[in-house]
Protein backbone atom coordinates (compact mmCIF):
# COMPACT_ATOMS: atom_id res chain seq x y z
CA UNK A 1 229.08 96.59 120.22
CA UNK A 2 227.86 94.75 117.19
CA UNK A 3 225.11 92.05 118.40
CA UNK A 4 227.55 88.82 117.27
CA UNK A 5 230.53 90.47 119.22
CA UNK A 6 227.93 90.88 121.85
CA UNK A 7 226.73 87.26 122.02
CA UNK A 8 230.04 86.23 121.77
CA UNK A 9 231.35 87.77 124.62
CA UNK A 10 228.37 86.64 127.05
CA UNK A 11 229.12 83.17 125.35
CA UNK A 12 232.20 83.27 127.22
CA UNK A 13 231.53 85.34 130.15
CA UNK A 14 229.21 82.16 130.94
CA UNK A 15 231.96 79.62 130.13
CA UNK A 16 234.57 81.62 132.21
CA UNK A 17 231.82 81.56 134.83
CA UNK A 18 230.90 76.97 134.82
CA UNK A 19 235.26 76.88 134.34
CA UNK A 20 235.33 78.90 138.10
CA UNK A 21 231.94 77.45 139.34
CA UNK A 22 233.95 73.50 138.71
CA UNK A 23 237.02 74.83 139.78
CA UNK A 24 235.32 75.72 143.04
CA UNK A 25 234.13 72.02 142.79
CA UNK A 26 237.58 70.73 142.61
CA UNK A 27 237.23 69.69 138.80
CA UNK A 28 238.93 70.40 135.75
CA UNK A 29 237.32 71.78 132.33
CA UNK A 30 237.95 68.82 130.12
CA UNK A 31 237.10 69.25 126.86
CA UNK A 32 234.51 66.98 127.51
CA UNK A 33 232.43 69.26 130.31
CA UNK A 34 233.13 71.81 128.04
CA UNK A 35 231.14 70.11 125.30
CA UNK A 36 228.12 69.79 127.05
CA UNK A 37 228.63 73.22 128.70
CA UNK A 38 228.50 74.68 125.10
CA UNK A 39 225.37 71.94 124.06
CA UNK A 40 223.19 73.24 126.93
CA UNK A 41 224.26 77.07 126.14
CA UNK A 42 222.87 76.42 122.43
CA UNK A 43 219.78 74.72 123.24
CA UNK A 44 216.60 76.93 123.03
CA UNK A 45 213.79 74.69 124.59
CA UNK A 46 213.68 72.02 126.99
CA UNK A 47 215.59 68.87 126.23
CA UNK A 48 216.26 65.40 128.30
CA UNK A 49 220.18 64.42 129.30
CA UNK A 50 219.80 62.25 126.14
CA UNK A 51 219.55 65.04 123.85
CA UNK A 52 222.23 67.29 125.44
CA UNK A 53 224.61 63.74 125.12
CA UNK A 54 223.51 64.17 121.37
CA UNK A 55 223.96 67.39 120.99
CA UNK A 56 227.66 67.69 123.15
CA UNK A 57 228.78 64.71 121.05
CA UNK A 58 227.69 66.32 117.89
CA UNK A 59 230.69 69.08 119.40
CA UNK A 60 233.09 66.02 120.97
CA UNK A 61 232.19 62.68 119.60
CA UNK A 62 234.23 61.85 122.76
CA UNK A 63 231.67 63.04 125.28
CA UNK A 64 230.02 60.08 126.91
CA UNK A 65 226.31 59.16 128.89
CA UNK A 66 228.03 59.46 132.11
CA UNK A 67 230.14 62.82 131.51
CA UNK A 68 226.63 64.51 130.53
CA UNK A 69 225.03 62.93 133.77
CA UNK A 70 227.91 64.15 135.93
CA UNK A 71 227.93 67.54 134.46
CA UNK A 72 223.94 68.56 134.22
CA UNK A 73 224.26 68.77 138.31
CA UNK A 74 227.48 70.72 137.90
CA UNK A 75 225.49 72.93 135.08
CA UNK A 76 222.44 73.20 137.83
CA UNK A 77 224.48 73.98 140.94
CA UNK A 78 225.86 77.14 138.50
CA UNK A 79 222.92 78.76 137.40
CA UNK A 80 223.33 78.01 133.89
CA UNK A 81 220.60 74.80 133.79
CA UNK A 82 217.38 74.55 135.51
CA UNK A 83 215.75 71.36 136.12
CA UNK A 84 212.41 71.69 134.92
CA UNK A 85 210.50 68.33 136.93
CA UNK A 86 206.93 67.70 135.25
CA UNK A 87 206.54 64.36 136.54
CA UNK A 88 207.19 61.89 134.22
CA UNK A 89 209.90 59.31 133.24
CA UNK A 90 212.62 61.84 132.65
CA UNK A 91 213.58 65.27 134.09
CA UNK A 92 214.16 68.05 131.65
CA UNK A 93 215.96 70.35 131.35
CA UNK A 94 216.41 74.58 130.02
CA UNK A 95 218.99 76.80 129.89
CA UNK A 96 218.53 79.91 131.57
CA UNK A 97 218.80 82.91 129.51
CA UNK A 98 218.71 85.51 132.34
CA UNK A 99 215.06 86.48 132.20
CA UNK A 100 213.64 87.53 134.97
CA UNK A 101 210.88 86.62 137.44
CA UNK A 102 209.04 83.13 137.91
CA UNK A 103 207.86 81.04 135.31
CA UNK A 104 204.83 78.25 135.08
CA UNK A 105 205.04 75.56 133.03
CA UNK A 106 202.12 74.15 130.45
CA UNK A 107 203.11 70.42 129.38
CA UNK A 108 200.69 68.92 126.80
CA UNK A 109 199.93 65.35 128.44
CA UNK A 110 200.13 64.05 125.29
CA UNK A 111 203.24 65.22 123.07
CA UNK A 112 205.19 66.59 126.25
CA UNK A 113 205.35 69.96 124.96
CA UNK A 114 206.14 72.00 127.15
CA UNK A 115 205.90 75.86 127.21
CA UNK A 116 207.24 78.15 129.43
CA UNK A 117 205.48 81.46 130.78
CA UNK A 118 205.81 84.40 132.62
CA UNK A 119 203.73 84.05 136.34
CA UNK A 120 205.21 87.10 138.06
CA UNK A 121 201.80 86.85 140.59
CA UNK A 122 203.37 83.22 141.72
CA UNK A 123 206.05 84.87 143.67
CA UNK A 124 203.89 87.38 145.58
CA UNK A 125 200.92 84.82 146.28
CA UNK A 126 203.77 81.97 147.48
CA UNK A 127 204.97 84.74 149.64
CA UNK A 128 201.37 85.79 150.85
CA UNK A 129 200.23 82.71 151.49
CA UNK A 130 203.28 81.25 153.43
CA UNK A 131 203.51 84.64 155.69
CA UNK A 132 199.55 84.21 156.65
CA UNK A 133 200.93 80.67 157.90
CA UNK A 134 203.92 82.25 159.50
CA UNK A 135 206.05 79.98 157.02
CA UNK A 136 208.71 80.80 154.69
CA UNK A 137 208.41 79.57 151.30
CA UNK A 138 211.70 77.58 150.12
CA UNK A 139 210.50 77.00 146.45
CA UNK A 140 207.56 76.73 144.72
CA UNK A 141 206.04 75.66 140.89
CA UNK A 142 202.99 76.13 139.09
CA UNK A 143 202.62 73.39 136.34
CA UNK A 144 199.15 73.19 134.20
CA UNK A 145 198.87 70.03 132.28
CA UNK A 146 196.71 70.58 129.17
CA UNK A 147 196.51 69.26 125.56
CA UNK A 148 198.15 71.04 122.81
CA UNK A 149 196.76 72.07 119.54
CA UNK A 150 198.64 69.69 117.40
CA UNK A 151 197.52 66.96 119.78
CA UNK A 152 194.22 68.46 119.73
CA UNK A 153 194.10 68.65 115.67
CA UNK A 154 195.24 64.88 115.42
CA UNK A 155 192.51 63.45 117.51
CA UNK A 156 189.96 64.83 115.46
C-alpha cells in the first residue's frame, strides 16, 4: 500500500475509533469535535488547548474555546491525547503516535521546550521499586527540567 493511502487509512481508522469512543460517551461527532479531533491528529509536538482551538478553527472557524475544552478530555479518555503535566500555568498536550514504551520529558525552564524521550528503564525500576515496598505502581513520570541551547546561546 502506497505510504499516503497508508496514512490515510490510519487517519481514519483513528477517527472511526474517537466517533465510537464518544458514541460510547453518549455524544455525537459534530463537525465541531471532529475539527479538533483532526487538529490534535496533525499536530507533531506538544501544544496548549489554545493552540489546538487555533489550529481546529483554522479547519471550522465554527469551533469554539469551550468545544476544544470539552473535547481534549474526550480525546484523553480515547487514547488519542496524552496530557503531558510539567507544572506550570497550562497543561499540554501530544498526540500519541503509537510508539511504544515510557517516555521522560526534558522542559527547558526557560522557553518551555519540551522534548520527549525514550526511558524504557522507568517502567522496570517503577515496578522494582514499588514490589520491594509491596506496592503497585498506578502511574509514574520522569520530568528533568534543564535549559536549552537556544536559551543557553541567548544568555551569553
Amino acid at each position: 500500500m502506497p505510504r499516503k493511502s497508508h496514512q490515510r487509512q490510519q487517519e481514519t481508522d483513528r477517527s472511526d475509533a474517537f466517533r465510537a469512543y464518544i458514541a460510547q460517551q453518549g455524544l455525537r461527532g459534530t463537525r465541531q469535535r471532529m475539527a479538533v479531533h483532526e487538529a490534535a491528529l496533525a499536530a507533531t509536538s506538544h501544544y496548549t488547548a489554545d493552540d489546538l482551538l487555533q489550529r481546529a478553527k483554522a479547519i471550522d472557524t465554527t469551533v469554539s474555546r469551550a468545544t476544544v475544552y470539552r473535547t481534549l478530555p474526550l480525546l484523553v479518555g480515547c487514547g488519542a491525547v496524552r496530557e503531558v503535566d510539567v507544572g506550570r500555568d497550562h497543561t499540554y498536550y501530544l498526540t500519541e503516535n503509537g510508539g511504544s514504551g515510557f517516555r521522560a520529558q526534558l522542559i527547558c525552564e526557560q522557553c518551555e521546550t519540551i522534548v520527549e524521550v525514550e526511558a524504557p528503564f522507568m517502567e522496570w525500576y517503577g515496578k522494582a521499586v514499588a514490589a520491594k515496598h509491596d506496592m503497585r505502581p498506578v502511574s509514574q513520570r520522569l520530568q528533568v527540567s534543564a535549559v536549552c541551547s537556544k536559551c543557553q546561546q541567548s544568555k551569553s
